[in-house]
N, C-alpha and C. Protein backbone atom coordinates (compact mmCIF):
# COMPACT_ATOMS: atom_id res chain seq x y z
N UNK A 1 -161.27 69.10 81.93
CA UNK A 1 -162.46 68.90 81.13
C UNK A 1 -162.48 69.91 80.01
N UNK A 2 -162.45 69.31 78.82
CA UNK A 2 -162.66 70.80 77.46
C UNK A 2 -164.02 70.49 77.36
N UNK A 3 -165.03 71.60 77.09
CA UNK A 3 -163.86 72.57 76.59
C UNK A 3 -164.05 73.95 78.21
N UNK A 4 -164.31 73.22 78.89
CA UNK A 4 -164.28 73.99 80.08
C UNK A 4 -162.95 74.59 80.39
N UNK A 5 -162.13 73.81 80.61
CA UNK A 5 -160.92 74.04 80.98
C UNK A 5 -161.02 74.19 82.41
N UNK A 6 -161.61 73.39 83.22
CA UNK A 6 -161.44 73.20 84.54
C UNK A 6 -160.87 71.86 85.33
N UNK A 7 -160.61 71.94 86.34
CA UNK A 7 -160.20 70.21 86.73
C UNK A 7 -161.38 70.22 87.80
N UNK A 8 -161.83 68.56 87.72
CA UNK A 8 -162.59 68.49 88.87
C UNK A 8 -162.02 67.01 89.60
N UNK A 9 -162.40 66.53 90.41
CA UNK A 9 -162.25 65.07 91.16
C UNK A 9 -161.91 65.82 93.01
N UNK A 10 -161.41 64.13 93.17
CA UNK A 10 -160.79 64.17 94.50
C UNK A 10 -159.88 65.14 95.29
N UNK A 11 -158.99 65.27 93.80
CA UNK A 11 -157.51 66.10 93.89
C UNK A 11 -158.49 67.27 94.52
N UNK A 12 -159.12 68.04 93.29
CA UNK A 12 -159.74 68.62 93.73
C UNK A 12 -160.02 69.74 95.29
N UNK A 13 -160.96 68.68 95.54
CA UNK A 13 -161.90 68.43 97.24
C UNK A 13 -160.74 68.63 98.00
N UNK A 14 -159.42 67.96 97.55
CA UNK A 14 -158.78 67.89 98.55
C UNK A 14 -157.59 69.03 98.84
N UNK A 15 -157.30 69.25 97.56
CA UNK A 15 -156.98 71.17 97.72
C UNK A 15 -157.87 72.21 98.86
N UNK A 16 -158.78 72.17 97.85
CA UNK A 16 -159.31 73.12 98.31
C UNK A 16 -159.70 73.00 100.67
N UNK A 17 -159.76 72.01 101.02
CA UNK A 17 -160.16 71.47 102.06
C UNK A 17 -159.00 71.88 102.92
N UNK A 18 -157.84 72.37 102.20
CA UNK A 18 -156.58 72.41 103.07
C UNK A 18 -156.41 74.03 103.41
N UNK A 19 -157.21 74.91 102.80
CA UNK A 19 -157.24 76.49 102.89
C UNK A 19 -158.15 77.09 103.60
N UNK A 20 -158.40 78.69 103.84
CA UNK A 20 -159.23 78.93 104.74
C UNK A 20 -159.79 80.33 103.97
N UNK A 21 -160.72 80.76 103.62
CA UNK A 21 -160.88 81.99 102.88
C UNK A 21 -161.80 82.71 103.50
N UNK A 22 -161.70 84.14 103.30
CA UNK A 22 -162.23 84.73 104.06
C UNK A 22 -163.72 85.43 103.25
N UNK A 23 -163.48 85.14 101.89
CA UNK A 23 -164.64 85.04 100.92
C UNK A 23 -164.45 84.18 100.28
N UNK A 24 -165.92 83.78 99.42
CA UNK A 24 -165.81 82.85 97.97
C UNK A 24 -166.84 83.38 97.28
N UNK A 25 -166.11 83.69 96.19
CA UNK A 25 -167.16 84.50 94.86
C UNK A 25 -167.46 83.40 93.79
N UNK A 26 -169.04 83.32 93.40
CA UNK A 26 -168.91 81.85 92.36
C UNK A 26 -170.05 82.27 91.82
N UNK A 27 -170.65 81.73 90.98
CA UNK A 27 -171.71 81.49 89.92
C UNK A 27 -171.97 80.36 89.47
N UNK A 28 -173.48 80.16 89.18
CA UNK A 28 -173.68 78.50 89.36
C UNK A 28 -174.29 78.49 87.58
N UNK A 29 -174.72 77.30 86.91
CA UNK A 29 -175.33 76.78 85.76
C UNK A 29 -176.80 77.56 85.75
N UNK A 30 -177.22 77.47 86.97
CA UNK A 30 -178.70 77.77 86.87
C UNK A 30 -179.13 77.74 88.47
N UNK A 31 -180.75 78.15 88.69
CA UNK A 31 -181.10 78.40 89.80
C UNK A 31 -182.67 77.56 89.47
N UNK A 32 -182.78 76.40 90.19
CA UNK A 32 -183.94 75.56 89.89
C UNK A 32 -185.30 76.85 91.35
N UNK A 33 -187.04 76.03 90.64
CA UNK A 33 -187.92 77.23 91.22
C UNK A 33 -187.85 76.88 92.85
N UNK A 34 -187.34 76.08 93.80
CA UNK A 34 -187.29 75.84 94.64
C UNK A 34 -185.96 76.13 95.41
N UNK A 35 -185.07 76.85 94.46
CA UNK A 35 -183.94 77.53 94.92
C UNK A 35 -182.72 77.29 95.38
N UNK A 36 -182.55 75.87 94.34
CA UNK A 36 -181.20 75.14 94.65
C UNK A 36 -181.10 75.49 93.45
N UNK A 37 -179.51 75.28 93.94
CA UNK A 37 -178.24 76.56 92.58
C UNK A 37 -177.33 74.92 92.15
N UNK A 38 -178.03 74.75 90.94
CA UNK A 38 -177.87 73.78 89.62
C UNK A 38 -176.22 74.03 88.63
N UNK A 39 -175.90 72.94 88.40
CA UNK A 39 -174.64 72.89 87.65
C UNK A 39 -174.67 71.64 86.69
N UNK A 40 -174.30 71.37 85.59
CA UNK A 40 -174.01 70.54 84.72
C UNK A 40 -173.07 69.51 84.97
N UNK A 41 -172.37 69.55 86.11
CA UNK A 41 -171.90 68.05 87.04
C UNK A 41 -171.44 68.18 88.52
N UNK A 42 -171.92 66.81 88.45
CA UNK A 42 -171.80 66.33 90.09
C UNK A 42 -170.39 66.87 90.47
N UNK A 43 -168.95 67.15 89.93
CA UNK A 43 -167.80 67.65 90.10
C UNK A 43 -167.82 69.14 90.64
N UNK A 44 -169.42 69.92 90.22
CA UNK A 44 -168.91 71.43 89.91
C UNK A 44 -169.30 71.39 91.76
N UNK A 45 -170.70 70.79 91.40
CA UNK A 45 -171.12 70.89 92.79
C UNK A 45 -170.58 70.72 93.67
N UNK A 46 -169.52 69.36 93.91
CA UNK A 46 -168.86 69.04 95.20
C UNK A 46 -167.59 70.07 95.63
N UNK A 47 -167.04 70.93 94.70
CA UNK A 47 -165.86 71.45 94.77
C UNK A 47 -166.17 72.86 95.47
N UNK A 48 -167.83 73.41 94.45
CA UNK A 48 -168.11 74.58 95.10
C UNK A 48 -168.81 74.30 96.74
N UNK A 49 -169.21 73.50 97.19
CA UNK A 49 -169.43 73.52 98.39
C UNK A 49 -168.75 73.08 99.37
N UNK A 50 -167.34 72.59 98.78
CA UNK A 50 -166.28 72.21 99.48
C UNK A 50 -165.61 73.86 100.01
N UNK A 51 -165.65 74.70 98.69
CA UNK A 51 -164.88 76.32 98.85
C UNK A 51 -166.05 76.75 99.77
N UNK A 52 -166.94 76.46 99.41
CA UNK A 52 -168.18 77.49 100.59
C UNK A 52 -167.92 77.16 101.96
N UNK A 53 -167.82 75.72 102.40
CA UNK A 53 -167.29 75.15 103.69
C UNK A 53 -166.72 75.74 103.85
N UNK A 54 -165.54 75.78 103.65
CA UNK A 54 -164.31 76.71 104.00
C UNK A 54 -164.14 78.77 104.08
N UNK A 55 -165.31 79.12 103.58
CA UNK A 55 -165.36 80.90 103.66
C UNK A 55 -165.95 80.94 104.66
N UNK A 56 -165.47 82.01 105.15
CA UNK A 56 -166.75 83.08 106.43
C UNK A 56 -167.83 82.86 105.32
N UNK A 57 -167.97 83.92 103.96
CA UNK A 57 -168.87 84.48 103.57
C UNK A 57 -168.65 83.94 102.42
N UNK A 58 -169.99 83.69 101.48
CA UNK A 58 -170.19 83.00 100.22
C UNK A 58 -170.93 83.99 99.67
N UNK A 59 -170.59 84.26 98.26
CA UNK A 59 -170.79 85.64 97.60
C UNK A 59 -171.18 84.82 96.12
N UNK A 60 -172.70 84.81 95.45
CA UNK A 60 -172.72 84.20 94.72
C UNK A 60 -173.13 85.46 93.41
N UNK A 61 -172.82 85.23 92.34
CA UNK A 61 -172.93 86.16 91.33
C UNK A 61 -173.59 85.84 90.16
N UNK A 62 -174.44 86.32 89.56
CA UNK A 62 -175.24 85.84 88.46
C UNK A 62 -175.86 86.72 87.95
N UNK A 63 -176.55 86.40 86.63
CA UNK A 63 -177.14 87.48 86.17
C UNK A 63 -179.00 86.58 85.96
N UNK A 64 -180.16 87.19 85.90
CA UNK A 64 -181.68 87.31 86.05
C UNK A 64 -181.87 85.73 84.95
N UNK A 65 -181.18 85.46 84.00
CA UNK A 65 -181.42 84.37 82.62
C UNK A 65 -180.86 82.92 83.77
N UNK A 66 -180.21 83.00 84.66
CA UNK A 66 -179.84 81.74 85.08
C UNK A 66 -181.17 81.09 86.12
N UNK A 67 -182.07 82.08 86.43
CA UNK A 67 -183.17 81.76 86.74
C UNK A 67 -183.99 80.75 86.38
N UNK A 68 -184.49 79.68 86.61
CA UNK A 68 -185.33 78.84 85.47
C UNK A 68 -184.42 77.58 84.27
N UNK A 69 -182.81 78.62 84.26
CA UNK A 69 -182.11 77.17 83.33
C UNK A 69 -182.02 76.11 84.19
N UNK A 70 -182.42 75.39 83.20
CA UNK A 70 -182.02 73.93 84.35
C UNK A 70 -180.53 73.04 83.60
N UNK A 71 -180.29 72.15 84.43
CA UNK A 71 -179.58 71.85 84.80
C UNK A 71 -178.94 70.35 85.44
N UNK A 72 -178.41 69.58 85.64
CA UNK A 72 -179.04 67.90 86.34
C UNK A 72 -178.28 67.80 87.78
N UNK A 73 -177.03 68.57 88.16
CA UNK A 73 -176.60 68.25 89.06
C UNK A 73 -177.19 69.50 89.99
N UNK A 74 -177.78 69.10 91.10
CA UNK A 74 -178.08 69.70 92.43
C UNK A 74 -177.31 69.86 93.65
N UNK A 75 -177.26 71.10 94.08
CA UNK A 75 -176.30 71.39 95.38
C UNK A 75 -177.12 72.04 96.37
N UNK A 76 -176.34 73.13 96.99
CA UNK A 76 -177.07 73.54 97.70
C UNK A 76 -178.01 74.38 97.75
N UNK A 77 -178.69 75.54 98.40
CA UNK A 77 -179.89 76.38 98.08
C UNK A 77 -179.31 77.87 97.70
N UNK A 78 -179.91 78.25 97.33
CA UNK A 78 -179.67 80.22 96.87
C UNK A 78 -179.68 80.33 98.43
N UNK A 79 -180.26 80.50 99.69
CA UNK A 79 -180.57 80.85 100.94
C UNK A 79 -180.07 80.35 101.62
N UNK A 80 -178.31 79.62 101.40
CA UNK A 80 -177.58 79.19 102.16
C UNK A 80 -176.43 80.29 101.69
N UNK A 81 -176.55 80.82 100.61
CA UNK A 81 -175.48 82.06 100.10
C UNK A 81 -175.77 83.29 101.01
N UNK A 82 -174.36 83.65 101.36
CA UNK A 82 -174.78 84.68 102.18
C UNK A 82 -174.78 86.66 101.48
N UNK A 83 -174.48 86.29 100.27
CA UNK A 83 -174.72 87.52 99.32
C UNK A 83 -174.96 86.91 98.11
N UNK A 84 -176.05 87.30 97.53
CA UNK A 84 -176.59 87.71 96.44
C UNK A 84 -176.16 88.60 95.57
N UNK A 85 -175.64 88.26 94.69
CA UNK A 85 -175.57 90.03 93.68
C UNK A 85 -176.06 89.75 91.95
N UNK A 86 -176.86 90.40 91.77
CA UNK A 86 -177.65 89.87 90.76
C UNK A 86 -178.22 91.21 89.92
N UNK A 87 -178.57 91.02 88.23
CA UNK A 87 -177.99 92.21 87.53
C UNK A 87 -179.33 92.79 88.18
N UNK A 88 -180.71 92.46 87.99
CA UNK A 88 -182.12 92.56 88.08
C UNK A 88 -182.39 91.71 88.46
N UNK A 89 -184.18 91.91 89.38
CA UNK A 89 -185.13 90.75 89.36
C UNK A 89 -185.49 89.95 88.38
N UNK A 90 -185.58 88.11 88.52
CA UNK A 90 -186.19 87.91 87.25
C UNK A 90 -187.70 87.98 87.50
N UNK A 91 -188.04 87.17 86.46
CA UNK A 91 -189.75 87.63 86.26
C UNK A 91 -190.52 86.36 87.10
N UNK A 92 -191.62 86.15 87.23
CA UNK A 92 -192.75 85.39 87.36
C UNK A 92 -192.02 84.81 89.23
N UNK A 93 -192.29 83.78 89.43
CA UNK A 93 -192.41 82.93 90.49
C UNK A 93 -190.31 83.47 91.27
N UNK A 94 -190.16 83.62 90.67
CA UNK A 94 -188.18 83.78 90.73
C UNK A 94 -188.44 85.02 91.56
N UNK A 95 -189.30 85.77 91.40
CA UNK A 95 -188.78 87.13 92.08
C UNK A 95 -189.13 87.13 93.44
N UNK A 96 -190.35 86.66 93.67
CA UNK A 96 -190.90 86.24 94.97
C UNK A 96 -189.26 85.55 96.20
N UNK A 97 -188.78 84.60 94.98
CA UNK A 97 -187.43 83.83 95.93
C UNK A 97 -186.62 84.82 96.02
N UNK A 98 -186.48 85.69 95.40
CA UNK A 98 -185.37 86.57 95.57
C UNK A 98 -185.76 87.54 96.47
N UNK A 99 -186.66 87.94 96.31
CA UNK A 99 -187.47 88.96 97.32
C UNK A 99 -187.16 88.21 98.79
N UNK A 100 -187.76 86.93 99.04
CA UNK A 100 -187.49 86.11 100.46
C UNK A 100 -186.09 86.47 101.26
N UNK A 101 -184.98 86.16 99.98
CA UNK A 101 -183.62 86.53 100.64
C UNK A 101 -183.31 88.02 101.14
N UNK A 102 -184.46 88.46 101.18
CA UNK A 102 -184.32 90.17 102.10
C UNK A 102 -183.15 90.55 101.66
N UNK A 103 -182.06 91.43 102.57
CA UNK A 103 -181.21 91.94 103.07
C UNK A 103 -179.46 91.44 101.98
N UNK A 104 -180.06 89.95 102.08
CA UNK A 104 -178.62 89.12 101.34
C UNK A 104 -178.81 89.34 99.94
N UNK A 105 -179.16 90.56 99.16
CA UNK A 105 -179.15 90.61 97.61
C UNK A 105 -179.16 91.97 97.18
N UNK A 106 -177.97 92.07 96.58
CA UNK A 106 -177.49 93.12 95.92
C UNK A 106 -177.72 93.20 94.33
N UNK A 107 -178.41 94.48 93.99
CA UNK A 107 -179.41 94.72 92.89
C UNK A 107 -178.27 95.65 91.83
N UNK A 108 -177.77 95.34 90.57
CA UNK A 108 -176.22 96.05 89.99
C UNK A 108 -177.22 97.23 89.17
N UNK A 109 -179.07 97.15 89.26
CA UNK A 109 -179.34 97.95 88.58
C UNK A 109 -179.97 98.93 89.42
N UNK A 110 -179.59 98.87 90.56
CA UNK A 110 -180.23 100.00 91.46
C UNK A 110 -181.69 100.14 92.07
N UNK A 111 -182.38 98.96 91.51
CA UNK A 111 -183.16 98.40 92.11
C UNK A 111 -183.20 97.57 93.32
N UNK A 112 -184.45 97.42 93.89
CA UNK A 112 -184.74 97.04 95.27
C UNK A 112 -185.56 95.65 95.03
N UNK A 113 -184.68 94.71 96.17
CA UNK A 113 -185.20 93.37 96.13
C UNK A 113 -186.58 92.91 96.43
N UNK A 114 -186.64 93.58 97.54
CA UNK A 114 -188.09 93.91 98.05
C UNK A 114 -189.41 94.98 97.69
């Protein structure tokens, strides 16, 4: 896909389905207010929760602005990730969700989730 420069489909799903990882580090399009982690196609979604299937541990990375972008394709929730790492809290209704995930969110500005 340009100008992404990624492949998505079957092939895909079906790579990835054949490995076993002991992490998966990813970042999504956006984070809708109910706390499913949004992507710009149905491809991004199926592939990243195909790699999450497959980790012990799902390590998601983002920075406070992906909060609120939206987005059309839906996956799974922020509270199915089992680390958080995120630059800051964002503002208004977002921080409350982030706050919920206790323990699973790592703050890069030395701040506290809670």
């Amino acid at each position: 896909r340009l100008p992404d420069r990624d492949i998505l489909g079957e092939e895909v799903l079906a790579f990835f389905s054949r490995y076993r990882a002991e992490f998966c580090i990813f970042g999504v399009a956006g984070i809708a207010e109910d706390g499913s982690l949004l992507e710009f196609h149905a491809g991004e979604v199926r592939a990243r929760e195909q790699i999450m299937a497959n980790s012990k541990c799902s390590i998601l990375v983002i920075d406070h602005s992906k909060f609120g972008r939206l987005a059309p394709a839906a996956g799974e929730n922020i509270a199915d990730v089992d680390t958080v790492i995120l630059d800051r809290l964002p503002d208004g209704n977002y921080a409350a969700l982030v706050e919920s995930l206790c323990d699973n969110v790592i703050l890069t500005d030395g701040g506290s989730p809670a």
